[in-house]
Every structure is written in C-alpha cells, then in structure tokens.
C-alpha atoms as a PDB file:
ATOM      1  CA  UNK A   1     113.345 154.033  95.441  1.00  0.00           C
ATOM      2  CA  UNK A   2     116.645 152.120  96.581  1.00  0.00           C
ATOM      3  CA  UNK A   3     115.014 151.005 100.277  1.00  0.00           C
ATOM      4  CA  UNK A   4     111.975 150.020  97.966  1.00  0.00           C
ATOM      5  CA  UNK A   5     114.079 147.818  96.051  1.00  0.00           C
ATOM      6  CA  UNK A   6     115.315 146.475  99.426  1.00  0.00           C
ATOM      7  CA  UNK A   7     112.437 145.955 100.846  1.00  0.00           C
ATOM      8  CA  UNK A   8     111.830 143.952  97.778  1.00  0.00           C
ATOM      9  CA  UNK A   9     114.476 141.801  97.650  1.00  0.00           C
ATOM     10  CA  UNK A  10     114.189 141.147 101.479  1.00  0.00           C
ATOM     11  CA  UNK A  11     110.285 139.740 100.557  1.00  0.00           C
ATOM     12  CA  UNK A  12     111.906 137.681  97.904  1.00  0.00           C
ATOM     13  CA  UNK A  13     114.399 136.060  99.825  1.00  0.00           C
ATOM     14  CA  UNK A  14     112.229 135.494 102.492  1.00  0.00           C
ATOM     15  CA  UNK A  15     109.312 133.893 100.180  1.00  0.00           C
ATOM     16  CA  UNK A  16     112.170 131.773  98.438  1.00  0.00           C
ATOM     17  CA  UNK A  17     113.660 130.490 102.187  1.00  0.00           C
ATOM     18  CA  UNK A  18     110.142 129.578 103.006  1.00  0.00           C
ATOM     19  CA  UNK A  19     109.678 127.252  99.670  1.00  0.00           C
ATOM     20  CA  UNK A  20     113.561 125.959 100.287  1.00  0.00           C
ATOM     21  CA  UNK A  21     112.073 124.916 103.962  1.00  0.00           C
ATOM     22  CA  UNK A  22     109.173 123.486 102.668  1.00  0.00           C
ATOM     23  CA  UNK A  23     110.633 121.508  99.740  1.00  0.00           C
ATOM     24  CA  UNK A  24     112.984 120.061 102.597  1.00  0.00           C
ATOM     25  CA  UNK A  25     110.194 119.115 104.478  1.00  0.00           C
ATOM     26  CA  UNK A  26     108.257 117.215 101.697  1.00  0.00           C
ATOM     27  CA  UNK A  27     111.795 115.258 101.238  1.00  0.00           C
ATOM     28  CA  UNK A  28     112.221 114.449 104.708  1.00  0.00           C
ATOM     29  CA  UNK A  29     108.719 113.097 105.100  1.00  0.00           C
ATOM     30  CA  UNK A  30     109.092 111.294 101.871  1.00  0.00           C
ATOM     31  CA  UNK A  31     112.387 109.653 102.972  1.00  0.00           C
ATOM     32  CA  UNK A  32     110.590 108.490 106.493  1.00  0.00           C
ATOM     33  CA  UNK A  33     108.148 107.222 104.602  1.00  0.00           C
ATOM     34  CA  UNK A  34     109.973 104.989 102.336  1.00  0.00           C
ATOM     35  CA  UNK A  35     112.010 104.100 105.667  1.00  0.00           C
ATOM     36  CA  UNK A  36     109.143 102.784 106.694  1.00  0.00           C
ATOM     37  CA  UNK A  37     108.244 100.754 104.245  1.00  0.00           C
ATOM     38  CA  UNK A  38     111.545  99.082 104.046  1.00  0.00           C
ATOM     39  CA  UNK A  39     110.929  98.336 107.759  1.00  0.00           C
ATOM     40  CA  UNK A  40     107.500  96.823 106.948  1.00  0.00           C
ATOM     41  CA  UNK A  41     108.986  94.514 103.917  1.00  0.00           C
ATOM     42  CA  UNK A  42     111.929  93.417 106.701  1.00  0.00           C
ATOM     43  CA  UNK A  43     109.329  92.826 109.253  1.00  0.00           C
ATOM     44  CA  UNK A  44     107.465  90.359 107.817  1.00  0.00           C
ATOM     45  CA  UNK A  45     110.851  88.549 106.410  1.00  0.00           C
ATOM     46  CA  UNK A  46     110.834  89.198 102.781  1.00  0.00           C
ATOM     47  CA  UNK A  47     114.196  90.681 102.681  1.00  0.00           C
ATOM     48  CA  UNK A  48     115.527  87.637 104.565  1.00  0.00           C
ATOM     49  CA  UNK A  49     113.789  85.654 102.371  1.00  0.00           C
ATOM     50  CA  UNK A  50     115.449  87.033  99.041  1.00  0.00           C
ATOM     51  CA  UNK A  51     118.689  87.225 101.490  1.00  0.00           C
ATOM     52  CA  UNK A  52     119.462  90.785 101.758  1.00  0.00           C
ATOM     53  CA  UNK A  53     120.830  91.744 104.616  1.00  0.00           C
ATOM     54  CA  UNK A  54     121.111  95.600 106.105  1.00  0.00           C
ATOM     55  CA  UNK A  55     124.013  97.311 104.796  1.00  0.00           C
ATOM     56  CA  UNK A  56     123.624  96.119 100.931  1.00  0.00           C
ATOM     57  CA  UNK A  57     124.189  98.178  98.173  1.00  0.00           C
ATOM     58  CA  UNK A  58     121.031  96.896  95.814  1.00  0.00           C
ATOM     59  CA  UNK A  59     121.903  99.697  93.690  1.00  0.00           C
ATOM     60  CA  UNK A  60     125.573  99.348  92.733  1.00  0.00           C
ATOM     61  CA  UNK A  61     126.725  95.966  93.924  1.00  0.00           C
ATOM     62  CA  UNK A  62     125.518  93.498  90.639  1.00  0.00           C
ATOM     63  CA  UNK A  63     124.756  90.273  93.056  1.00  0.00           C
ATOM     64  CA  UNK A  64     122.234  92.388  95.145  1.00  0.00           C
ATOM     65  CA  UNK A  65     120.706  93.545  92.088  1.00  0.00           C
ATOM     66  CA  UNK A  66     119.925  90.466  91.559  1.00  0.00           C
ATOM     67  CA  UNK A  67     118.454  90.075  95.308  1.00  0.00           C
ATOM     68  CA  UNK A  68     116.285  93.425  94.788  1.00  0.00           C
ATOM     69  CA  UNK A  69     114.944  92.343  91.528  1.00  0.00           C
ATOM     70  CA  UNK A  70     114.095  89.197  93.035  1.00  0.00           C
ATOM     71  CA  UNK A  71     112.214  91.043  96.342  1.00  0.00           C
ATOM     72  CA  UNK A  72     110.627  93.267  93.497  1.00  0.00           C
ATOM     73  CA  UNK A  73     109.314  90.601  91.203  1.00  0.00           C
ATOM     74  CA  UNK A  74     107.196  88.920  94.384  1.00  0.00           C
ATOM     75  CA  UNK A  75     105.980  92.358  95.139  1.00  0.00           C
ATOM     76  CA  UNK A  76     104.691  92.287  91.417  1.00  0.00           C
ATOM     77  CA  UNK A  77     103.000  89.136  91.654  1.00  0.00           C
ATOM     78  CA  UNK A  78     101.514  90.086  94.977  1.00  0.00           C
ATOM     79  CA  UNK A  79     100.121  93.175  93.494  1.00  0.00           C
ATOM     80  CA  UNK A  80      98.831  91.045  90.492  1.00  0.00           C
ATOM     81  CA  UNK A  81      97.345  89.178  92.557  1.00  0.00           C
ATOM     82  CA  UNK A  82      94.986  91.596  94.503  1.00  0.00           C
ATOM     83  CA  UNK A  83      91.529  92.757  93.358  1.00  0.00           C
ATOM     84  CA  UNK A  84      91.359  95.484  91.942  1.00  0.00           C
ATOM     85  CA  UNK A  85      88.820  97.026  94.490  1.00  0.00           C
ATOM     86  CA  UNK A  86      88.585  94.865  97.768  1.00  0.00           C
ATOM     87  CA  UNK A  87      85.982  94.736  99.881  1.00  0.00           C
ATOM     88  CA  UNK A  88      85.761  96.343 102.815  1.00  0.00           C
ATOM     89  CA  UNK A  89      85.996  92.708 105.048  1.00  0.00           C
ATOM     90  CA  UNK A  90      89.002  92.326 103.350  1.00  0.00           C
ATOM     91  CA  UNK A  91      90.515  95.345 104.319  1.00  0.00           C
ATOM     92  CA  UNK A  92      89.415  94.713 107.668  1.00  0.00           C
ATOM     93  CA  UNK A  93      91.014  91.342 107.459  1.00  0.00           C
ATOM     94  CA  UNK A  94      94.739  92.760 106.178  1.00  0.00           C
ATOM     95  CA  UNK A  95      94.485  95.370 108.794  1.00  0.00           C
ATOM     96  CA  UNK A  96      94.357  92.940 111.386  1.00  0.00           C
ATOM     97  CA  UNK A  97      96.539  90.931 110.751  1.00  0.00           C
ATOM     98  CA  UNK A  98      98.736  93.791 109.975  1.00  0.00           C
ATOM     99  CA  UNK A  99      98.121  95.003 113.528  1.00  0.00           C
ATOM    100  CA  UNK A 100      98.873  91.307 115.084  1.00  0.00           C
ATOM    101  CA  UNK A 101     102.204  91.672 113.316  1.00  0.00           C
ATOM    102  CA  UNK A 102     103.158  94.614 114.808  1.00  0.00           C
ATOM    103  CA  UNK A 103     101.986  94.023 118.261  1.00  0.00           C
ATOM    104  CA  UNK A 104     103.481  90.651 117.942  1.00  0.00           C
ATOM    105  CA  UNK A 105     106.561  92.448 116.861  1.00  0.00           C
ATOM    106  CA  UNK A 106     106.799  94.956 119.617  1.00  0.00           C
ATOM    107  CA  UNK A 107     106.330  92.606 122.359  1.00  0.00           C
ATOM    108  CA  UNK A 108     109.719  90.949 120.862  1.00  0.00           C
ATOM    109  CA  UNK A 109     111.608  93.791 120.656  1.00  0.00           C
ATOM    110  CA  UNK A 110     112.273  94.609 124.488  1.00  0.00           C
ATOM    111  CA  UNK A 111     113.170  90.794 125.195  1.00  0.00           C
END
C-alpha cells in the first residue's frame, strides 16, 4: 500500500513538473513575442517619434507615461482607421512593404 502511495505521488509530481515546464514555456514565448513587437514599433520610428528612448520606465516614471500614452493613442487611431476586413491586395500590399522594411533594415545593421 505505502510504495503504492509512492508511486503515486512520484506520478503527481512528475505530471505537475511537466505543467510548471510548460506554463514557463507559454511565458517565455509570450515575452519574445511582445519583444518583438516593441522591436517592430522602434523599427519603423514610432518610439522616436513620441521620444522614448530604450531604458524608460513607461510604467513608473509619470513623464513617460505620458510618452506611452501618447505612442498608444496613434496606435488607436491607426487601428480605427483600418477596415474591418481588408482585402487580400491589401494585405499583400502591408506585407511588402513590411518586408522592404526589414530587408532595408538588415542591410543597415552590419554597416
């Protein structure tokens, strides 16, 4: 009965270190994500444009609230702005120049 109870416990531990691993892997993909989007909104100059500069606090300094809310508030009226279902020639078009960007970006980045 007691090595049952072992063997038990052993399967539960083993089940919960497996969820623990794969809850840590959801967060670390979800953090590289959002890393990446921050990377997309610097490449094409909107935080420069709202003048944030890496290393900010937008969260607890109060003047870079003010710069965040002003980055999010274009981001709003961008989003207003789009249809609500594009065409697929549009998408085509944003991915493009999308790509240009980058390309355009990485050919900058080793001179």
């Amino acid at each position: 009965m007691q090595s049952k109870l072992i063997r038990l416990q052993t399967r539960k531990q083993a089940f919960l270190n497996e969820q623990n691993h794969i809850s840590r892997a959801k967060r670390k993909a979800r953090i590289r994500t959002l890393i990446q989007l921050g990377g997309l909104i610097k490449l094409i100059g909107l935080s420069d444009y709202c003048g944030i500069v890496e290393g900010m606090d937008l969260q607890l300094d109060l003047e870079q609230q003010g710069r965040a809310a002003q980055l999010l508030g274009i981001l709003v009226d961008a989003y207003a702005d789009l249809p609500e279902i594009p065409s697929e020639a549009q998408m085509e078009l944003w991915k493009n120049k999308g790509i240009q960007l980058m390309k355009s970006h990485e050919s900058r980045k080793y001179y």
